[in-house]
Protein backbone atom coordinates (compact mmCIF):
# COMPACT_ATOMS: atom_id res chain seq x y z
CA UNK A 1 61.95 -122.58 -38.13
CA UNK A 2 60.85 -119.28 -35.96
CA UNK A 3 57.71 -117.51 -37.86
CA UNK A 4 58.64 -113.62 -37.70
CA UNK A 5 55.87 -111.12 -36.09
CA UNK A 6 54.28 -109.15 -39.63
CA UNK A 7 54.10 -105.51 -38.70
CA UNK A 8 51.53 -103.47 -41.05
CA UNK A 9 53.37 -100.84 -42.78
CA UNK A 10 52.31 -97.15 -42.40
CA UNK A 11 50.61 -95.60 -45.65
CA UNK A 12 52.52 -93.54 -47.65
CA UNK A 13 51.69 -90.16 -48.24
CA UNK A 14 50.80 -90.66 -51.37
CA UNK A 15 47.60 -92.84 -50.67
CA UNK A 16 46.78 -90.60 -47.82
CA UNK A 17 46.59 -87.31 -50.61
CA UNK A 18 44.92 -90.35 -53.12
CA UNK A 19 42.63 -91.04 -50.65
CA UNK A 20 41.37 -87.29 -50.21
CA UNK A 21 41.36 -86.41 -53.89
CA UNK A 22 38.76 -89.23 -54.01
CA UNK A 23 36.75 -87.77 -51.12
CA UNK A 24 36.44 -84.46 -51.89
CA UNK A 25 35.63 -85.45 -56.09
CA UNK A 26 33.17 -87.66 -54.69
CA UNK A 27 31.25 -85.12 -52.42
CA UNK A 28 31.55 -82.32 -55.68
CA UNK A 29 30.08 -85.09 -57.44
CA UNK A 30 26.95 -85.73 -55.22
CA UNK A 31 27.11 -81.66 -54.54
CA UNK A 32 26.96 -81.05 -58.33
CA UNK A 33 24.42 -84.14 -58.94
CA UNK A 34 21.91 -83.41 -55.96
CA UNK A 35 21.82 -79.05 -56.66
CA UNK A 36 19.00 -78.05 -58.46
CA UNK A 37 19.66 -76.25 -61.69
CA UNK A 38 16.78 -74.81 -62.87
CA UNK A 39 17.14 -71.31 -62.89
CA UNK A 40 15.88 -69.31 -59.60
CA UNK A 41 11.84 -67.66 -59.53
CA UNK A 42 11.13 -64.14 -58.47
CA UNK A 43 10.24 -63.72 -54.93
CA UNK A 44 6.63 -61.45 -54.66
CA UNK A 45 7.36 -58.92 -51.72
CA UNK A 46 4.96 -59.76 -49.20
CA UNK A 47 1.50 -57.74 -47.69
CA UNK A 48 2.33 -55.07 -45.33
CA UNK A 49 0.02 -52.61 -43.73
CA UNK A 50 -0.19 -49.18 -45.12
CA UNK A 51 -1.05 -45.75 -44.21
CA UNK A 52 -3.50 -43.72 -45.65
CA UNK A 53 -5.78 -40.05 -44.49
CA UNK A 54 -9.18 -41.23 -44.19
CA UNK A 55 -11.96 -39.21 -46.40
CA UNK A 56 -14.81 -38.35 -45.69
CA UNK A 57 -16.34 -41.01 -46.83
CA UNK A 58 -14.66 -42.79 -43.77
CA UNK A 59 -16.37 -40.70 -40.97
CA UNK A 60 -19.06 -42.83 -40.20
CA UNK A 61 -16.28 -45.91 -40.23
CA UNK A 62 -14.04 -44.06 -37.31
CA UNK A 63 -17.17 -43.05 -35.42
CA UNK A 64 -18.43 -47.03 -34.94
CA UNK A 65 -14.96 -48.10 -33.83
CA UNK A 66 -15.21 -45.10 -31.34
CA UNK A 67 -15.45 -46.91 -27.79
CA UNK A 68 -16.99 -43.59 -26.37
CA UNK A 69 -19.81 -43.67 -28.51
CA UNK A 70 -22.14 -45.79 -26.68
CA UNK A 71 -20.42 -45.78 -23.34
CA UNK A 72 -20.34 -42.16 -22.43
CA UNK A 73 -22.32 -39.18 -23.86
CA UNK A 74 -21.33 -38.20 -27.82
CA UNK A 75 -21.86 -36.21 -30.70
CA UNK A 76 -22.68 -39.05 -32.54
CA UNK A 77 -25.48 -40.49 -30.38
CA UNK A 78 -28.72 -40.30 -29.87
CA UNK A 79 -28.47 -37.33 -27.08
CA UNK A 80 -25.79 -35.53 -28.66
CA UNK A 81 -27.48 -32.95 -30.28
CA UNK A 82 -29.69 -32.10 -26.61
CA UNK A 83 -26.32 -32.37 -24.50
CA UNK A 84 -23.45 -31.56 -26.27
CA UNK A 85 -24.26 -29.09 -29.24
CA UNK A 86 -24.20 -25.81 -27.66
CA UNK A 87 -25.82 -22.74 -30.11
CA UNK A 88 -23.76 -19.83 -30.24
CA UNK A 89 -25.38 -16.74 -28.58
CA UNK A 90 -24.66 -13.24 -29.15
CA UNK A 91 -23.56 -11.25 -26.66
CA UNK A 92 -25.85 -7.73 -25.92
CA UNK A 93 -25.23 -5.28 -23.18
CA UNK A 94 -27.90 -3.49 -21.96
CA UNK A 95 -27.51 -0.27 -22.69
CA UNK A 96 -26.63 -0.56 -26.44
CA UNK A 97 -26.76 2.18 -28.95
CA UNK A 98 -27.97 1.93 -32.24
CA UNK A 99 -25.74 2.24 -35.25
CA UNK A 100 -24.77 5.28 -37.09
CA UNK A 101 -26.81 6.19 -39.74
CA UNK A 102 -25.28 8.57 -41.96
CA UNK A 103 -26.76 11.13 -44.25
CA UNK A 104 -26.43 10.21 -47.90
CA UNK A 105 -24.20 12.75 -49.66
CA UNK A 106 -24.92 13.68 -53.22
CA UNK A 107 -22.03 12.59 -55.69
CA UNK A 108 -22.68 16.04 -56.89
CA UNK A 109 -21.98 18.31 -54.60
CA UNK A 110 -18.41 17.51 -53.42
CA UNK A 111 -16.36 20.30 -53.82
CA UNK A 112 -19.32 22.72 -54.02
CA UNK A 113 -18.24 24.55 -50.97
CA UNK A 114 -14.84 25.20 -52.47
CA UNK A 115 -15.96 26.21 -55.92
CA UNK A 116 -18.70 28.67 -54.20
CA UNK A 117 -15.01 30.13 -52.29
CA UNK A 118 -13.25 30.31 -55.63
CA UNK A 119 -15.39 32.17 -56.85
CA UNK A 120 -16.46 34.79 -54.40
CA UNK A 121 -12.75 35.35 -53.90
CA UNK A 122 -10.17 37.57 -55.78
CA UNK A 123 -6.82 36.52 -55.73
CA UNK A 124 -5.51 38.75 -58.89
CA UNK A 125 -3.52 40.99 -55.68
CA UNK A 126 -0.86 40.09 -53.18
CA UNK A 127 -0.27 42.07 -50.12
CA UNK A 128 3.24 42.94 -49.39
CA UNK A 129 4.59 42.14 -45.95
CA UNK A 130 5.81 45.56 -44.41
CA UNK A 131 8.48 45.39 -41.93
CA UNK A 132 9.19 48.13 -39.52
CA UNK A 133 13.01 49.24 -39.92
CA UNK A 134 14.98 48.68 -36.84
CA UNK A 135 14.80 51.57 -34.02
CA UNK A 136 18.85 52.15 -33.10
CA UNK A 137 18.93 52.57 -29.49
CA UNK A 138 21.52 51.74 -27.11
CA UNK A 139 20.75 48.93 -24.31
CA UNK A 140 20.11 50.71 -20.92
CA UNK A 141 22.48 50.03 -18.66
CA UNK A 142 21.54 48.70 -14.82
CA UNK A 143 21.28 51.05 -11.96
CA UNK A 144 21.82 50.23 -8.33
CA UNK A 145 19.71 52.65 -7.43
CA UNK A 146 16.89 51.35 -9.19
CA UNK A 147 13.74 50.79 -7.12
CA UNK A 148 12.94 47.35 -6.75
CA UNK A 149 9.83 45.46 -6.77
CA UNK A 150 8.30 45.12 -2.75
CA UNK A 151 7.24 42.42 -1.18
CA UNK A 152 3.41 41.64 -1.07
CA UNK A 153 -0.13 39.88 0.41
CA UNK A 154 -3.17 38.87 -0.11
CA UNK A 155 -6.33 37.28 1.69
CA UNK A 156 -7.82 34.37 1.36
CA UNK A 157 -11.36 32.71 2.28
CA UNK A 158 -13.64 34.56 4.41
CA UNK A 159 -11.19 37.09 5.81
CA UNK A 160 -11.07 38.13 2.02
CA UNK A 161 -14.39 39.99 2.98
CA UNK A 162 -12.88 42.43 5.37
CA UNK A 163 -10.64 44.89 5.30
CA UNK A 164 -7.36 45.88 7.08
CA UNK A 165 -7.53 49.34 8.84
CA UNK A 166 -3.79 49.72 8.16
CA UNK A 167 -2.15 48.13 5.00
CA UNK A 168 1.42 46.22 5.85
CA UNK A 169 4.39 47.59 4.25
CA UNK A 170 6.80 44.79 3.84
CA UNK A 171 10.10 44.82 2.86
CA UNK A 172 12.71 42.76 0.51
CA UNK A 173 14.95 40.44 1.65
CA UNK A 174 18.69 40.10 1.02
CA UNK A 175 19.12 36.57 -0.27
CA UNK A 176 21.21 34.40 -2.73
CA UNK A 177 17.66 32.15 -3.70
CA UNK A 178 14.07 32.43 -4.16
CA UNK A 179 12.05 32.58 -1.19
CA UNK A 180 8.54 30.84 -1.40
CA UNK A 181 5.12 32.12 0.15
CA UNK A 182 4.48 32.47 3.55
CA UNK A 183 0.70 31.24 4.60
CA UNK A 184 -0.28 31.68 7.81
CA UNK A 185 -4.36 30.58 8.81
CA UNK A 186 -5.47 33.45 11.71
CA UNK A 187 -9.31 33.99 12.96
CA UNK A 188 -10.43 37.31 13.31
CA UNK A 189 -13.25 38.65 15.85
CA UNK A 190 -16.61 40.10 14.84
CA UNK A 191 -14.19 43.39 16.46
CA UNK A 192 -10.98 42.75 13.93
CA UNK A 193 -8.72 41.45 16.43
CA UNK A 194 -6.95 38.33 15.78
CA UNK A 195 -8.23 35.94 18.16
CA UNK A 196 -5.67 32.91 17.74
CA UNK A 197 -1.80 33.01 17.70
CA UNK A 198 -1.70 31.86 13.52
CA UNK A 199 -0.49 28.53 12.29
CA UNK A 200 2.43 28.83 9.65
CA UNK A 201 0.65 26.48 7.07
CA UNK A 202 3.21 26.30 4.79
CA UNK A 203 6.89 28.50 4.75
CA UNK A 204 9.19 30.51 2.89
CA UNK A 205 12.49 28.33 3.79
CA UNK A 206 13.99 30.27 5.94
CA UNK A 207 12.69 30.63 9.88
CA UNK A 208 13.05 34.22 10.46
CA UNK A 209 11.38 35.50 7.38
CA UNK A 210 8.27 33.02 8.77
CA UNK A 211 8.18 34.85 12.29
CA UNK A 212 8.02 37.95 10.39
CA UNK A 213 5.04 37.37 8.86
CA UNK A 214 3.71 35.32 11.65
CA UNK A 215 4.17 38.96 13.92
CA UNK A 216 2.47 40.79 11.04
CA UNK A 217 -0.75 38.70 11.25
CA UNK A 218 -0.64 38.98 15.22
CA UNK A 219 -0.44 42.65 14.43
CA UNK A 220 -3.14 43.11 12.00
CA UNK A 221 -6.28 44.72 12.62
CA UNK A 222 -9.22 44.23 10.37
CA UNK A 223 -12.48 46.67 10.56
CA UNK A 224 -15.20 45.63 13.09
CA UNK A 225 -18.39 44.02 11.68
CA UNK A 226 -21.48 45.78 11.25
CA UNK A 227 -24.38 43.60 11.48
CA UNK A 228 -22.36 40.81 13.98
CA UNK A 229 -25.91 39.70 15.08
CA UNK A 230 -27.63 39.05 18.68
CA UNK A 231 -24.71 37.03 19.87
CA UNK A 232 -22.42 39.81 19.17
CA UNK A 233 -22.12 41.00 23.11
CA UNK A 234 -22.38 37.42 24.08
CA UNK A 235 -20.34 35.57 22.34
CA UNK A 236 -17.46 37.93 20.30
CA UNK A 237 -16.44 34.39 18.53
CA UNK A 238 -20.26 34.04 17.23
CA UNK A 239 -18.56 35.96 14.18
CA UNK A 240 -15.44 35.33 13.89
CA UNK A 241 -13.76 35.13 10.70
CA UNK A 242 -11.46 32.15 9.31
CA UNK A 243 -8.96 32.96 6.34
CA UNK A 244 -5.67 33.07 5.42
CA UNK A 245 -2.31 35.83 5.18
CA UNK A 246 -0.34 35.08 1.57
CA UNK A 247 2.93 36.34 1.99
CA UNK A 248 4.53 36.99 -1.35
CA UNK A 249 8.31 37.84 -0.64
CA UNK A 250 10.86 39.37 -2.99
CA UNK A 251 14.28 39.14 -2.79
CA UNK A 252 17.71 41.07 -3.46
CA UNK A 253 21.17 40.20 -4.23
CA UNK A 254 22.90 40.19 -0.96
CA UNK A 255 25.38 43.38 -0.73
CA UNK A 256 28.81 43.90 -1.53
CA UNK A 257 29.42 44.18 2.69
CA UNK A 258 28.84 42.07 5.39
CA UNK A 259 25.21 42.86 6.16
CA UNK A 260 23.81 40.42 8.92
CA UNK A 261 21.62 38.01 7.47
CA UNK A 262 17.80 37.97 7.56
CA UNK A 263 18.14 41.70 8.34
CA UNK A 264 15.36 43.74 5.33
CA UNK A 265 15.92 46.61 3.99
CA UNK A 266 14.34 50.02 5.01
């Protein structure tokens, strides 16, 4: 008789679900049996650090943990009031005035001057403004033919001092602006002769009207000097006289026909 080979059988899975229903109710068990049930303290918050302003009351505290204050010179130490506590000086310029000082004025008499003008004063009468009535005149009308203003001069500096033996007659010029003054700087002799050509110091704005006046000066003749001194017959420039010719021009509309420019009238 042949003995057959016994094969284990494969569990079920049934004992394999059996068998972890017992596993797992066991470790609940030990969980359950081992946990501590009493019931769970307060935890205390622990020490932290905290801010706070120090007082003054804490001064003295700050200035001991101060590294400074025996290593290098401070206010706290024993030379701090010789190196670093500086008095405060007032400043004085030298020349300083002293201060106002007022007159004391009586409480009393404020207003006094204006009481005193009440009542020297009469004001019981009004003066009534007179008007003059209105003269009725008719506007006068503009004339060509009216005469109008001539041209003048004048001397300045020491030629003021002398006079011309001849005065210059000098017309108006035709001209759509405003001329400006002529001055032209001459010397005269002790014998009133212009000595130097003239220098045009400043001009009118227009060229021709400038060597106008510039032949007027040439022209002039002042009266001789007097008492021209020792150095008269020597030297005629021992006197001579420095000044300047103001030309003061005045000007006219420019005619209806065709005038040539620059040209004055007679």
């Amino acid at each position: 008789m042949i003995a057959a080979s016994v094969e284990p059988r494969p569990w079920s899975g049934r004992r394999w679900c059996l068998l972890l229903g017992l596993v797992f109710t066991g470790q609940l068990g030990l969980i359950f049996r081992l946990s501590d049930h009493a019931p769970m303290p307060v935890r205390q918050p622990a020490r932290a650090p905290t801010l706070r302003l120090a007082g003054n009351a804490s001064a003295e505290l700050l200035a001991l943990n101060d590294p400074t204050l025996f290593a290098l010179p401070h206010r706290q130490g024993f030379s701090g009031p010789a190196w670093l506590t500086i008095p405060s000086q007032q400043f004085r310029p030298f020349d300083w005035n002293e201060a106002p000082d007022w007159l004391p004025l009586p409480v009393g008499l404020l207003g006094a001057t204006y009481r005193h003008f009440i009542a020297t004063n009469r004001f019981d009468f009004s003066f009534g403004r007179v008007e003059p009535e209105p003269d009725l005149t008719l506007p006068e009308l503009y004339s060509p033919t009216t005469s109008v203003a001539q041209s003048s001069w004048r001397l300045e500096g020491v030629l003021a001092q002398r006079r011309l033996r001849a005065p210059l007659h000098l017309p108006v010029w035709p001209y759509t602006n405003i001329l400006a003054n002529t001055v032209i700087q001459i010397m005269v002799d002790a014998e009133g002769r212009p000595v130097s050509g003239g220098a045009v110091l400043s001009g009118s704005g227009r060229a021709d009207v400038d060597r106008y006046a510039l032949d007027q000066a040439r022209a002039a003749r002042f009266e001789p000097m007097e008492h021209a001194g020792a150095d008269k017959s020597s030297n005629p420039l021992a006197a001579a006289s420095f000044g300047k010719m103001i030309f003061e021009w005045h000007t006219v509309p420019l005619p209806s026909t065709n005038a040539p420019p620059g040209s004055p009238l007679p």
